[in-house]
PDB file of N, CA and C in Angstrom:
ATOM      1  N   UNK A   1       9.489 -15.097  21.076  1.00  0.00           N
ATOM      2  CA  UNK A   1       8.935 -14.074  20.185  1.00  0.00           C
ATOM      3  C   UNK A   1       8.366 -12.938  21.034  1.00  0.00           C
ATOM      4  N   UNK A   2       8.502 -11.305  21.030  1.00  0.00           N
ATOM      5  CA  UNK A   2       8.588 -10.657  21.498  1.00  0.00           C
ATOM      6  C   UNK A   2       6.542 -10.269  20.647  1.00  0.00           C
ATOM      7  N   UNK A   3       6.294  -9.679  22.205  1.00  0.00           N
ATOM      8  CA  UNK A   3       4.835  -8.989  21.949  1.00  0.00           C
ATOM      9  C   UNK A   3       4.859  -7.737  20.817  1.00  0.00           C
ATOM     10  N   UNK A   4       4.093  -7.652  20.087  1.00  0.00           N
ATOM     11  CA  UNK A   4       3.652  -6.375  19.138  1.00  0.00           C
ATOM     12  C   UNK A   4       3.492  -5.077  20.023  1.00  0.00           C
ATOM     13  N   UNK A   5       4.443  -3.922  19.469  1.00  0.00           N
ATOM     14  CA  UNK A   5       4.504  -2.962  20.505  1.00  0.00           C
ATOM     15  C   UNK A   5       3.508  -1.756  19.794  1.00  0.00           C
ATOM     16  N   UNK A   6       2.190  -1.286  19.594  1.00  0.00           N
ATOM     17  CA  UNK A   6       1.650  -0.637  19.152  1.00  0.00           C
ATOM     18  C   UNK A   6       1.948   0.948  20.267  1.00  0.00           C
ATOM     19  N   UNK A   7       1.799   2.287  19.646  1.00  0.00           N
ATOM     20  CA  UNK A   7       1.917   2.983  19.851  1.00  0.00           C
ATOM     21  C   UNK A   7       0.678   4.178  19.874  1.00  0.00           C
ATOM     22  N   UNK A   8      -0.253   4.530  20.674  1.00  0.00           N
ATOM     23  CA  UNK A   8      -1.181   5.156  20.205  1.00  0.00           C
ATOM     24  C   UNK A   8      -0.908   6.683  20.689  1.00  0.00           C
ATOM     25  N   UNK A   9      -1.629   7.558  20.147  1.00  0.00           N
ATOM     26  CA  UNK A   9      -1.654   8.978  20.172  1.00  0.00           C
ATOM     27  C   UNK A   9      -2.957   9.138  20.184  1.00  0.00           C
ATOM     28  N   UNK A  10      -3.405  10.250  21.430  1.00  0.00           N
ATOM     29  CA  UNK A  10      -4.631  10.359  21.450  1.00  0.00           C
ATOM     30  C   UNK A  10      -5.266  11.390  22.426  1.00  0.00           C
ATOM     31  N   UNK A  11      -5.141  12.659  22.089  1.00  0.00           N
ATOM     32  CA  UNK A  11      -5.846  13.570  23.595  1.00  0.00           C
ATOM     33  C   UNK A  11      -7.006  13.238  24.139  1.00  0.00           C
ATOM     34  N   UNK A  12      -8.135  12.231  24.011  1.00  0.00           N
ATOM     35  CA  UNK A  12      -9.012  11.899  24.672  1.00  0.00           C
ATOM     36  C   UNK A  12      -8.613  10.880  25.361  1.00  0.00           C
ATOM     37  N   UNK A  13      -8.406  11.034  26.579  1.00  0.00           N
ATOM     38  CA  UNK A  13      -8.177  10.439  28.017  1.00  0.00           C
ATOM     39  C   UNK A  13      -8.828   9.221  28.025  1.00  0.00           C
ATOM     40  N   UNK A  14     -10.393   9.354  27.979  1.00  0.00           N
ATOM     41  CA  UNK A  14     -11.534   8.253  27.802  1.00  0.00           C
ATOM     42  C   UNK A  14     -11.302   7.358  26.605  1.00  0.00           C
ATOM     43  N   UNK A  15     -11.081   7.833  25.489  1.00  0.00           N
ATOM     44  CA  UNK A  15     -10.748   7.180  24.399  1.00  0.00           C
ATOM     45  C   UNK A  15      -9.241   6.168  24.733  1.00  0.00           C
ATOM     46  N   UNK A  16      -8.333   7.009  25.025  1.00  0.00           N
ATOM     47  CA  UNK A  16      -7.236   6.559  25.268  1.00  0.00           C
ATOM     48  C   UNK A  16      -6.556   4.916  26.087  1.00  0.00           C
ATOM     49  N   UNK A  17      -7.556   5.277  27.374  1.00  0.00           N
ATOM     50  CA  UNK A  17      -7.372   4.376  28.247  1.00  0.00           C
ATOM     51  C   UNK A  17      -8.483   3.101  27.677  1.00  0.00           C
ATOM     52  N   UNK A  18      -9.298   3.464  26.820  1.00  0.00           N
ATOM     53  CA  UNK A  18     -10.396   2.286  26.399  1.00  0.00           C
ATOM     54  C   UNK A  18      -9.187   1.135  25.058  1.00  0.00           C
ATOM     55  N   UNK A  19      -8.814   2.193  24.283  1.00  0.00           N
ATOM     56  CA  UNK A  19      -7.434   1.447  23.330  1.00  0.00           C
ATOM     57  C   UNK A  19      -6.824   0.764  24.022  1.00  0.00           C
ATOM     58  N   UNK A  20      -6.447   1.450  25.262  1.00  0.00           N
ATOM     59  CA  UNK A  20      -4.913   0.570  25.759  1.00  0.00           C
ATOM     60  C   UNK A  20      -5.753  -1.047  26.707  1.00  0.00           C
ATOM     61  N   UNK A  21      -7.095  -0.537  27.266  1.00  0.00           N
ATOM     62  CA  UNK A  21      -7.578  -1.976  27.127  1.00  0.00           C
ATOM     63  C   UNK A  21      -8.168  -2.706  26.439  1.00  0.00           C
ATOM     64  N   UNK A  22      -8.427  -2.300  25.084  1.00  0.00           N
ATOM     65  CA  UNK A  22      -8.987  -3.124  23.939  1.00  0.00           C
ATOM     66  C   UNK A  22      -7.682  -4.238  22.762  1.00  0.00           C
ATOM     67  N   UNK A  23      -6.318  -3.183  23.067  1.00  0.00           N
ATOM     68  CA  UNK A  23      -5.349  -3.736  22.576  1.00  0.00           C
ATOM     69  C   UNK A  23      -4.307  -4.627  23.483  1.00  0.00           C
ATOM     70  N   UNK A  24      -4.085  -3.855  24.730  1.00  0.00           N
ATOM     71  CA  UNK A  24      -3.919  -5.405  25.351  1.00  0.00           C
ATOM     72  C   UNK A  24      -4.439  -6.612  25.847  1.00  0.00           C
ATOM     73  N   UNK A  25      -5.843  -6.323  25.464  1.00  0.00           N
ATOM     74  CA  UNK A  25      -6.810  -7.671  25.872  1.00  0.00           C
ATOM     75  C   UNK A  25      -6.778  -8.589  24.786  1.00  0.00           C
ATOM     76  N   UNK A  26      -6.128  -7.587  23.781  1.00  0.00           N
ATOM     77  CA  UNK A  26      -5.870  -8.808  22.570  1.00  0.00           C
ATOM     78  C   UNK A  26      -4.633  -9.103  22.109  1.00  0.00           C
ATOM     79  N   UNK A  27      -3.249  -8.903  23.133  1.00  0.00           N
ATOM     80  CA  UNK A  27      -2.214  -9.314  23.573  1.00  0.00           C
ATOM     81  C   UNK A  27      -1.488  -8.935  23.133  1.00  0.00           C
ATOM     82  N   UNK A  28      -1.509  -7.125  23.052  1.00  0.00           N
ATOM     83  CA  UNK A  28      -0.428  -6.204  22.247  1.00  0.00           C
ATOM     84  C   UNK A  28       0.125  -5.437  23.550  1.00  0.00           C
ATOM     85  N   UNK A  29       1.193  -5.181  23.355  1.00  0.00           N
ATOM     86  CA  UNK A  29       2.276  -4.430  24.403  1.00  0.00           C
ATOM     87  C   UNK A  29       1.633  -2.910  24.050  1.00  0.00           C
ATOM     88  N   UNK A  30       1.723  -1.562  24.671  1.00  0.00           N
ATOM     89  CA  UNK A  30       1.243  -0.872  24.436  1.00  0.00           C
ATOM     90  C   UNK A  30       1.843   0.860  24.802  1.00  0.00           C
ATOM     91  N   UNK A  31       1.775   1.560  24.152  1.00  0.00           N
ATOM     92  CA  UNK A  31       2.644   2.324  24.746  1.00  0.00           C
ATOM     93  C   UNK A  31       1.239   3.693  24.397  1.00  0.00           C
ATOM     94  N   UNK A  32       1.263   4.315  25.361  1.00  0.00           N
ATOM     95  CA  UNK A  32       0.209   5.884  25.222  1.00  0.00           C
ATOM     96  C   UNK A  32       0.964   7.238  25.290  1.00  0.00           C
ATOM     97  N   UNK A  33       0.125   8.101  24.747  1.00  0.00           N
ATOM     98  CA  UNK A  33       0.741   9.367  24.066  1.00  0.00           C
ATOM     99  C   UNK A  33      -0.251  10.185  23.913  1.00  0.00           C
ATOM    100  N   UNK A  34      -0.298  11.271  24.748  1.00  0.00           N
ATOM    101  CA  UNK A  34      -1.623  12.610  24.319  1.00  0.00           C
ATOM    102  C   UNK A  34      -1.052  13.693  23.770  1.00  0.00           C
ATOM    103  N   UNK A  35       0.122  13.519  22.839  1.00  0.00           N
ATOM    104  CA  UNK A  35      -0.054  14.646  21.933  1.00  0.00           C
ATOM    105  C   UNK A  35       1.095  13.896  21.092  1.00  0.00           C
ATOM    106  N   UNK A  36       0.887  14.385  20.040  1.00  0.00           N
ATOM    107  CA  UNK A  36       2.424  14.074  18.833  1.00  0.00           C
ATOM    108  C   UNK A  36       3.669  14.453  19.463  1.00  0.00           C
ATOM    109  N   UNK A  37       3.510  15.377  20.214  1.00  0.00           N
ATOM    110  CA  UNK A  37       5.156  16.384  20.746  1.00  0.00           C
ATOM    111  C   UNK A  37       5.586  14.547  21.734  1.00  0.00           C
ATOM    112  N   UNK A  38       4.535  14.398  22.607  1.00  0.00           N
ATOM    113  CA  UNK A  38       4.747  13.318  23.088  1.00  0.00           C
ATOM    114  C   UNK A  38       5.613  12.285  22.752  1.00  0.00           C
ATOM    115  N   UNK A  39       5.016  11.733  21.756  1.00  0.00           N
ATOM    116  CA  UNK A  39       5.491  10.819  21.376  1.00  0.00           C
ATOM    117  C   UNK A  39       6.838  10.912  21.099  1.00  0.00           C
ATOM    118  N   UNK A  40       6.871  11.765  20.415  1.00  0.00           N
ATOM    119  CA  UNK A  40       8.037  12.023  19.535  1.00  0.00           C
ATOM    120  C   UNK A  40       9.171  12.259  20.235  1.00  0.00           C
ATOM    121  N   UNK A  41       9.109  12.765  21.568  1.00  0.00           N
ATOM    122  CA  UNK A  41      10.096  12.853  22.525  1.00  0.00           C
ATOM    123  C   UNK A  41      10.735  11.846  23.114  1.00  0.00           C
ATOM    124  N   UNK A  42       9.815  10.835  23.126  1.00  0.00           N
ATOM    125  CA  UNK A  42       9.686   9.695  23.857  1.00  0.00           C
ATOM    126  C   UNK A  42      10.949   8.781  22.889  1.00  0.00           C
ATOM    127  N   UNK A  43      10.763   9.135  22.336  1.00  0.00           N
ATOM    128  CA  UNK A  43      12.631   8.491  21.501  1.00  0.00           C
ATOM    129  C   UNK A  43      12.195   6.705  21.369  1.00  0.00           C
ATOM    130  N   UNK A  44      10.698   6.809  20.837  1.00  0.00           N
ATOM    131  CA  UNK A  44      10.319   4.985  21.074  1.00  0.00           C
ATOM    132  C   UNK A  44       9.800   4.652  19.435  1.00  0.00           C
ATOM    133  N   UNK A  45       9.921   4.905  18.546  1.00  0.00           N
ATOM    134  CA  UNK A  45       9.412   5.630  17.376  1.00  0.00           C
ATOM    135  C   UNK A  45      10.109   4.222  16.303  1.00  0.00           C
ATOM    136  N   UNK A  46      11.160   3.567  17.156  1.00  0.00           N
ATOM    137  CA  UNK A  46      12.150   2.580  16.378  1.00  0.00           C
ATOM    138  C   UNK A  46      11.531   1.628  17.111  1.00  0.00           C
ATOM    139  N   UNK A  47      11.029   1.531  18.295  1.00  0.00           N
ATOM    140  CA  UNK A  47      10.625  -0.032  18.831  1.00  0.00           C
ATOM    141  C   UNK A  47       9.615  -0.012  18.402  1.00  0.00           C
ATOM    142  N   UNK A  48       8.874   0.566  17.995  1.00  0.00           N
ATOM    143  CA  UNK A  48       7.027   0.427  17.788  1.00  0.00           C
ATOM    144  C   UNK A  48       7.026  -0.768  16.168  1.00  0.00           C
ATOM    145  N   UNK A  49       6.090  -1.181  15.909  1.00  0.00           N
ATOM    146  CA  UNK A  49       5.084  -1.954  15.393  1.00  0.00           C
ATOM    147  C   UNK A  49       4.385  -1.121  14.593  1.00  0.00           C
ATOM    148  N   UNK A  50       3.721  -0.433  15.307  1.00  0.00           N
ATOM    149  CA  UNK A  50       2.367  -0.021  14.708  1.00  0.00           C
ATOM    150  C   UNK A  50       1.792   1.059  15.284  1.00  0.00           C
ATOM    151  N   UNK A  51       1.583   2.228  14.627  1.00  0.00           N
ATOM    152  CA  UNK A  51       1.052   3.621  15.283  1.00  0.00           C
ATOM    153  C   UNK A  51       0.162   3.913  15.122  1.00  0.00           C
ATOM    154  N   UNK A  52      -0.837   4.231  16.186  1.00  0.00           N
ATOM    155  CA  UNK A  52      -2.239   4.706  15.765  1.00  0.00           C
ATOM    156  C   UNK A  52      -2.593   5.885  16.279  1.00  0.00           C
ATOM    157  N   UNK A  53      -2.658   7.285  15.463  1.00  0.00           N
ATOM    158  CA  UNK A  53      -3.180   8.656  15.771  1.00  0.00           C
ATOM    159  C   UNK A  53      -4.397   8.889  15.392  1.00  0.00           C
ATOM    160  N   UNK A  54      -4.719  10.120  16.508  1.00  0.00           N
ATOM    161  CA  UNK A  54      -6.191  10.434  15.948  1.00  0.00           C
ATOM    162  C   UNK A  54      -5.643  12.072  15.159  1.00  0.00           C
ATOM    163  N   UNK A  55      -6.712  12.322  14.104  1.00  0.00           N
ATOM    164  CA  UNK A  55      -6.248  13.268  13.588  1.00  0.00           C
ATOM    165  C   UNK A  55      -5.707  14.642  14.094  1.00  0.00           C
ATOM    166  N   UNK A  56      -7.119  14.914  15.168  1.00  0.00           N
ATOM    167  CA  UNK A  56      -7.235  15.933  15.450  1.00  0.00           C
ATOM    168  C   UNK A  56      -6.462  16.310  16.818  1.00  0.00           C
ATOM    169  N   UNK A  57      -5.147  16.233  16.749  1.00  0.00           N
ATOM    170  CA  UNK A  57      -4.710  17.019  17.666  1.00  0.00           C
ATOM    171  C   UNK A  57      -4.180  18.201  18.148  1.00  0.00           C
ATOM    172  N   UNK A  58      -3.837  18.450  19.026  1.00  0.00           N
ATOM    173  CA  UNK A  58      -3.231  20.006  19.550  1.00  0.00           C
ATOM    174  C   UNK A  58      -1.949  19.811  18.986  1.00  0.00           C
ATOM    175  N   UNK A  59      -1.040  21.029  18.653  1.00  0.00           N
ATOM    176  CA  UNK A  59       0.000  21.244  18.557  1.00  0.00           C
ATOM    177  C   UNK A  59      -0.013  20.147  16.755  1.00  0.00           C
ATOM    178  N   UNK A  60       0.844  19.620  16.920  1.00  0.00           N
ATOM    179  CA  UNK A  60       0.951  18.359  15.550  1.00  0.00           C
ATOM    180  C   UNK A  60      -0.052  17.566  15.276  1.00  0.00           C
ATOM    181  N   UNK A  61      -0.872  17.716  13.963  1.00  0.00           N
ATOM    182  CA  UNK A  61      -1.555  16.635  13.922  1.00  0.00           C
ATOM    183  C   UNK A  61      -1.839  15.601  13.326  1.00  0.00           C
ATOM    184  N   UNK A  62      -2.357  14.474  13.285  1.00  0.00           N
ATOM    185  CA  UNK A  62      -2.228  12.980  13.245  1.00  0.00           C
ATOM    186  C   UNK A  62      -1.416  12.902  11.679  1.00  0.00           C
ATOM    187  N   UNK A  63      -1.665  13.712  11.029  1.00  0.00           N
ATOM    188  CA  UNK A  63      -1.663  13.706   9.525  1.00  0.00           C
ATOM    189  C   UNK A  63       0.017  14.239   9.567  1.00  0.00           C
ATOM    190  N   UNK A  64      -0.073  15.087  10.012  1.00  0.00           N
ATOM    191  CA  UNK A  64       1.952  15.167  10.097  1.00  0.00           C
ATOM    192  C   UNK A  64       2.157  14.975  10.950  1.00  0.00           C
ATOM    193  N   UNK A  65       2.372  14.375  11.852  1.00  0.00           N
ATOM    194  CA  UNK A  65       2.794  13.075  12.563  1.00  0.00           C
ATOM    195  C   UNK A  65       2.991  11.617  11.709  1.00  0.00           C
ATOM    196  N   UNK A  66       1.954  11.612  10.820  1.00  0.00           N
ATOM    197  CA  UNK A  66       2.282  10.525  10.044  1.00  0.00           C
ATOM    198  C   UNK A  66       3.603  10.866   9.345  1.00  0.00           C
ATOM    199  N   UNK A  67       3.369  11.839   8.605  1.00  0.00           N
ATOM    200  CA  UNK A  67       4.564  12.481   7.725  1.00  0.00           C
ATOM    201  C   UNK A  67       5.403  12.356   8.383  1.00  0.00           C
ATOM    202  N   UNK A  68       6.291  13.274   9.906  1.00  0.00           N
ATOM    203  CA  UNK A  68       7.275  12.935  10.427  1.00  0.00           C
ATOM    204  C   UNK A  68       7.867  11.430  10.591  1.00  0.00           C
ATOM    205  N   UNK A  69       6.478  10.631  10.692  1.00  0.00           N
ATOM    206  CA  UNK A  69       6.642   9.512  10.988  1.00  0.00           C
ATOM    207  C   UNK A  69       8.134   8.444   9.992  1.00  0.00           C
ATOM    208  N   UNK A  70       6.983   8.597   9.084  1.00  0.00           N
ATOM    209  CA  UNK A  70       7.503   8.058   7.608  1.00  0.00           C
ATOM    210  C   UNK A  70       8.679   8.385   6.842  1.00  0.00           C
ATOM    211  N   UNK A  71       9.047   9.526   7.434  1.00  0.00           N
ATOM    212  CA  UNK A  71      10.335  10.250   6.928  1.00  0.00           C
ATOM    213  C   UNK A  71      11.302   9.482   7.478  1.00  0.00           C
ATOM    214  N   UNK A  72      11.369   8.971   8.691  1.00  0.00           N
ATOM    215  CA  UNK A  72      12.292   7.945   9.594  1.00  0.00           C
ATOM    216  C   UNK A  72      11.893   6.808   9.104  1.00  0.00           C
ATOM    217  N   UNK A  73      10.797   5.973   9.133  1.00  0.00           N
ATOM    218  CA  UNK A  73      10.638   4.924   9.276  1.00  0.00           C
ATOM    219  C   UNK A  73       9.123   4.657   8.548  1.00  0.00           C
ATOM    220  N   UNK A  74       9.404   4.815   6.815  1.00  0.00           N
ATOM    221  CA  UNK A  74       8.548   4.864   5.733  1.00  0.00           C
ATOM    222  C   UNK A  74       7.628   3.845   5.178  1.00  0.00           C
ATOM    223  N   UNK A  75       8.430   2.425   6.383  1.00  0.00           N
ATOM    224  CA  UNK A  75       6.809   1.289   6.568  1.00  0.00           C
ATOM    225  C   UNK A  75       6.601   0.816   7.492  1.00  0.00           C
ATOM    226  N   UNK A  76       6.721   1.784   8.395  1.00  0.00           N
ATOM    227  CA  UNK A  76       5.915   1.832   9.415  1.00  0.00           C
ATOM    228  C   UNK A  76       4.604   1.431   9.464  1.00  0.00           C
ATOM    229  N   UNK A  77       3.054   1.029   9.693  1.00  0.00           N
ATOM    230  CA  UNK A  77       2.011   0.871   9.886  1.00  0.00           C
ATOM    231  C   UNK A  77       1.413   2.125  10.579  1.00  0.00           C
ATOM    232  N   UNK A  78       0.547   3.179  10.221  1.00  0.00           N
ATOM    233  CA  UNK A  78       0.012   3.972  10.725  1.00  0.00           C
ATOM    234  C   UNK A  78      -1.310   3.986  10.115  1.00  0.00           C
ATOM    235  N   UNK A  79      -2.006   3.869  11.445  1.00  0.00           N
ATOM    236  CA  UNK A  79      -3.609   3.726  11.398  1.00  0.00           C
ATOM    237  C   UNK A  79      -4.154   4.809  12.129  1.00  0.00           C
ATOM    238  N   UNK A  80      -5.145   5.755  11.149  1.00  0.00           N
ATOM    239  CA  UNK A  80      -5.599   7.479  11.847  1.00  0.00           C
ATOM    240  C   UNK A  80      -6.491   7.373  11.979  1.00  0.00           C
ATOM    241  N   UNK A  81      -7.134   7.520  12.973  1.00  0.00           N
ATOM    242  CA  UNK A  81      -8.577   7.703  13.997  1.00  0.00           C
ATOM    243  C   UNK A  81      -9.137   9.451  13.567  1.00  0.00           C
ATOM    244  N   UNK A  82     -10.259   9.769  13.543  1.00  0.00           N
ATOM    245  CA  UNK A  82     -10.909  10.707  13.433  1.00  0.00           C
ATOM    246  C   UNK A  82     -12.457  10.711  14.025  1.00  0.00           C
ATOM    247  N   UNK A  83     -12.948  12.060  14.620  1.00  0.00           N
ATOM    248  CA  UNK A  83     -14.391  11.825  14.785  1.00  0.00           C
ATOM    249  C   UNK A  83     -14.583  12.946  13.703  1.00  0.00           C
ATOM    250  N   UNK A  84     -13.795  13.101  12.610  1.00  0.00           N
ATOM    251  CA  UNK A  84     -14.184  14.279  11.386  1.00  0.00           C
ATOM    252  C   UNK A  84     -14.437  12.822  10.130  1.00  0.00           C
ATOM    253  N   UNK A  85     -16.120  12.958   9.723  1.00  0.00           N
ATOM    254  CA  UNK A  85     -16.209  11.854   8.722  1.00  0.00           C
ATOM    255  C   UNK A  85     -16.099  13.089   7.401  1.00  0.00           C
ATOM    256  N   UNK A  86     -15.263  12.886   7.205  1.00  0.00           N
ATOM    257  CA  UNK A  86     -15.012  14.281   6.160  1.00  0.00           C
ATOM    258  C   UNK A  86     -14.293  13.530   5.314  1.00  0.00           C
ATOM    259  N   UNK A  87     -14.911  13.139   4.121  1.00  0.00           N
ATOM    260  CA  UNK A  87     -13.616  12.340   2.803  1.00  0.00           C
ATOM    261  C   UNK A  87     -12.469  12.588   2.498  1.00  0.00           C
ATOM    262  N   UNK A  88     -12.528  14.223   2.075  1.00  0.00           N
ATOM    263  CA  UNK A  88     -11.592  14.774   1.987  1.00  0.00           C
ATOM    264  C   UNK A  88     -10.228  14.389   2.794  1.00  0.00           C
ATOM    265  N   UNK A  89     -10.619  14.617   4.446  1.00  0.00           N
ATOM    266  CA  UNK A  89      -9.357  14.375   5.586  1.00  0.00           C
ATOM    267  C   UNK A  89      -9.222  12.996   5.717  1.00  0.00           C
ATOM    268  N   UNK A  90      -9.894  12.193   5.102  1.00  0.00           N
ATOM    269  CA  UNK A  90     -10.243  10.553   4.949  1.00  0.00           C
ATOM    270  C   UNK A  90      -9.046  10.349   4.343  1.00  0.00           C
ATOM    271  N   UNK A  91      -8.903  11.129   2.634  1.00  0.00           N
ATOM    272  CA  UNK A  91      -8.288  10.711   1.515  1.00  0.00           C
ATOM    273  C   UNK A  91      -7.089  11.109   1.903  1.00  0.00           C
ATOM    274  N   UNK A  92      -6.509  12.524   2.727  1.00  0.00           N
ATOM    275  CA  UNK A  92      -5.676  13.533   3.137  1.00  0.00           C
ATOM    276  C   UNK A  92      -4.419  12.257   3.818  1.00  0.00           C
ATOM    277  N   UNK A  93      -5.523  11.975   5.195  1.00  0.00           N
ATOM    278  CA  UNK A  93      -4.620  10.662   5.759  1.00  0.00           C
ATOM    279  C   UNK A  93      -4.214   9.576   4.536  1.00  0.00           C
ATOM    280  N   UNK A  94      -5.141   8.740   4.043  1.00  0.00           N
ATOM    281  CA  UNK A  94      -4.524   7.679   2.949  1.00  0.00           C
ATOM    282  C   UNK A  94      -3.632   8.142   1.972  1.00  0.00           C
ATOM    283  N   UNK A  95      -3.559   9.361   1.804  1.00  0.00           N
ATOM    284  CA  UNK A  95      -2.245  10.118   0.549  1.00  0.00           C
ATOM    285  C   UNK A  95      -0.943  10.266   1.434  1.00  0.00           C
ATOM    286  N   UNK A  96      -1.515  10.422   2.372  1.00  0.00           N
ATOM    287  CA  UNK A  96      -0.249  10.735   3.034  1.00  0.00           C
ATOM    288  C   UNK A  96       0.736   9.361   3.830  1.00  0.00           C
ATOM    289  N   UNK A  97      -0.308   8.123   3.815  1.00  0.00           N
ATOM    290  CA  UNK A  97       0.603   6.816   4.070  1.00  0.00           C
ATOM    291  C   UNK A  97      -0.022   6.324   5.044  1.00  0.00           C
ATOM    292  N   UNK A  98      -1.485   6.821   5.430  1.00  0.00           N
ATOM    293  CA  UNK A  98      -2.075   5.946   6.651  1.00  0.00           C
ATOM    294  C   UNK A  98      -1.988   4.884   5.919  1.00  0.00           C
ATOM    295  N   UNK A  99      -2.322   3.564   6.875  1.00  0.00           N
ATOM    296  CA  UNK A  99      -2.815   2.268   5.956  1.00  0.00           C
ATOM    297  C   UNK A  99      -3.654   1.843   6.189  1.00  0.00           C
ATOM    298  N   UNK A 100      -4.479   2.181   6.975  1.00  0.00           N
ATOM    299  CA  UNK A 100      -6.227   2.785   7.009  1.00  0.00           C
ATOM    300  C   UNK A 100      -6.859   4.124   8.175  1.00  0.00           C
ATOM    301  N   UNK A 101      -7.662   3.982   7.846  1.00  0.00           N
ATOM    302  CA  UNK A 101      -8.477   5.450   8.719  1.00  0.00           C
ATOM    303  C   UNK A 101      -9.895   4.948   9.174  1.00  0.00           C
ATOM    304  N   UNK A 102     -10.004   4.913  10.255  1.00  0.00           N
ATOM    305  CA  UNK A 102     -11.382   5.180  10.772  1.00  0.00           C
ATOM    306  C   UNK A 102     -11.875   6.168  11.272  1.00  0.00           C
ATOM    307  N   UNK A 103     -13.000   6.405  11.734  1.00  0.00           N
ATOM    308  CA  UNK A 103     -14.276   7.560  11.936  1.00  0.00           C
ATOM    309  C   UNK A 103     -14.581   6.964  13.327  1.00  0.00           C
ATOM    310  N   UNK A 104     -14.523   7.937  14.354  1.00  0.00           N
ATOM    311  CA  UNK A 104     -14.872   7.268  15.829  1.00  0.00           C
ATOM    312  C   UNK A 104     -16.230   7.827  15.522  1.00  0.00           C
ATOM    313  N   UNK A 105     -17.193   7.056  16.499  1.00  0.00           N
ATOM    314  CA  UNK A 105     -17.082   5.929  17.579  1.00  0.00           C
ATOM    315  C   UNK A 105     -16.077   4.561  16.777  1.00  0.00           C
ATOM    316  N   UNK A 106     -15.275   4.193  17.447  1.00  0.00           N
ATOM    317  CA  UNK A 106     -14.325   2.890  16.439  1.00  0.00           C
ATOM    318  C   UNK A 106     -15.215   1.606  16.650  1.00  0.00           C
ATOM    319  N   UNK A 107     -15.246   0.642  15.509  1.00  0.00           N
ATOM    320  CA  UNK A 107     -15.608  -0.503  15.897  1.00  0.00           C
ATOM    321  C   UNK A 107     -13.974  -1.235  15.885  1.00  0.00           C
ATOM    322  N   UNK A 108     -14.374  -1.800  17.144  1.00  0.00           N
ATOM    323  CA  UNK A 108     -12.719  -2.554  17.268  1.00  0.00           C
ATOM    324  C   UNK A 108     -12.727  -3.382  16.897  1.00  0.00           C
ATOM    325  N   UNK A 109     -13.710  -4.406  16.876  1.00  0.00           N
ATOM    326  CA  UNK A 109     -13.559  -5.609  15.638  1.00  0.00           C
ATOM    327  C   UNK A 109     -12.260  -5.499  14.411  1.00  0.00           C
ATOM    328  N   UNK A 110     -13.019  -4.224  13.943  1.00  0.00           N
ATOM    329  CA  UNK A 110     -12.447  -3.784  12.102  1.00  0.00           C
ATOM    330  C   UNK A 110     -10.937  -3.363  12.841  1.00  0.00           C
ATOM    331  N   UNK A 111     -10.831  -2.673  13.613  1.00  0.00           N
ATOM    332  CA  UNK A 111      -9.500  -1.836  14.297  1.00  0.00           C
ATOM    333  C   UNK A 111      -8.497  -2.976  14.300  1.00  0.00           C
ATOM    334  N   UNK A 112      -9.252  -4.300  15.265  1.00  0.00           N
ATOM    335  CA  UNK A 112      -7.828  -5.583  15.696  1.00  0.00           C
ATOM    336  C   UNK A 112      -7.838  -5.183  14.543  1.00  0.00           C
ATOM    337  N   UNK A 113      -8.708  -6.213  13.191  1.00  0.00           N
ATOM    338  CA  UNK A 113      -8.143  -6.788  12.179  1.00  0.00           C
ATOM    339  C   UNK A 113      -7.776  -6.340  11.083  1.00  0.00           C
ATOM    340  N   UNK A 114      -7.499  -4.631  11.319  1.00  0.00           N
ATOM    341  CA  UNK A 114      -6.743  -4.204  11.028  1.00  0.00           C
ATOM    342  C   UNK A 114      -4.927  -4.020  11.301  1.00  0.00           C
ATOM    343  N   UNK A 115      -5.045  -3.904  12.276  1.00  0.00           N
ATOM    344  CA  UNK A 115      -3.689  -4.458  13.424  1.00  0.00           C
ATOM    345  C   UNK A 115      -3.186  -5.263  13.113  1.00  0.00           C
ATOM    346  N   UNK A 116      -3.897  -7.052  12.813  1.00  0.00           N
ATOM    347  CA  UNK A 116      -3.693  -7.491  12.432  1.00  0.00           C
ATOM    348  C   UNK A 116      -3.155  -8.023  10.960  1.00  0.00           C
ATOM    349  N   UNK A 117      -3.515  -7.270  10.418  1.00  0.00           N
ATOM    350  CA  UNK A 117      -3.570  -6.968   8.806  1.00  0.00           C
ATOM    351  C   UNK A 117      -2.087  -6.606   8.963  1.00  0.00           C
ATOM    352  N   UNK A 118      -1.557  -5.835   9.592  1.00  0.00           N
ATOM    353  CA  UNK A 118      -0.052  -5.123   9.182  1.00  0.00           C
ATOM    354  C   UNK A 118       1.305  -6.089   9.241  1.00  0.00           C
ATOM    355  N   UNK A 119       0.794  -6.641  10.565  1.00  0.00           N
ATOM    356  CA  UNK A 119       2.006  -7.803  11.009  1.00  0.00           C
ATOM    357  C   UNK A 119       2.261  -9.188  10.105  1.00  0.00           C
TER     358      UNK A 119
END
């Protein structure tokens, strides 16, 4: 049985590298990405599992990225990170097909078992 390949998106560097050791310490394969253009280039969009963006990025952000996302691959798992606690961009992501949203600082507890939740 092949490891869970999660996919994160994330221009905070600090943030970034803290995911990729919070998710493989809990025995997910992992792939990183600091911008949507990123990813998306990266032609990995069919092996992934599970995508996790933060909203606010440069160029594309988390919220159409989801959209692009879903247009290919419409159950997909996409989970959107924000440090905007704004309902509105809360509800924006969940209309648009997150399958949950958190508000950084993240508690990773809720994050695994969310992760978990998809598989």
């Amino acid at each position: 049985m092949s490891k869970v390949l999660i996919a994160v998106v994330e221009d905070d560097r600090h943030l970034l590298v803290a995911l990729e050791s919070l998710l493989e310490a809990a025995g997910y394969e992992v792939l990183l990405y600091f911008s949507a253009e990123d990813f998306l280039v990266s032609d990995r969009l069919q092996d992934i599992n599970c995508l996790i963006s933060d909203i606010g990025l440069p160029g594309i952000n988390g919220i159409e990225l989801l959209r692009v996302v879903h247009a290919s691959r419409p159950y997909l798992p996409v989970i959107i990170i924000t440090a905007r606690c704004e309902p509105a961009l809360l509800q924006a992501a969940m209309d648009a097909g997150a399958r949950k949203t958190f508000v950084k600082p993240l508690d990773s507890a809720a994050l695994l078992n969310a992760i978990a939740a998809t598989q």
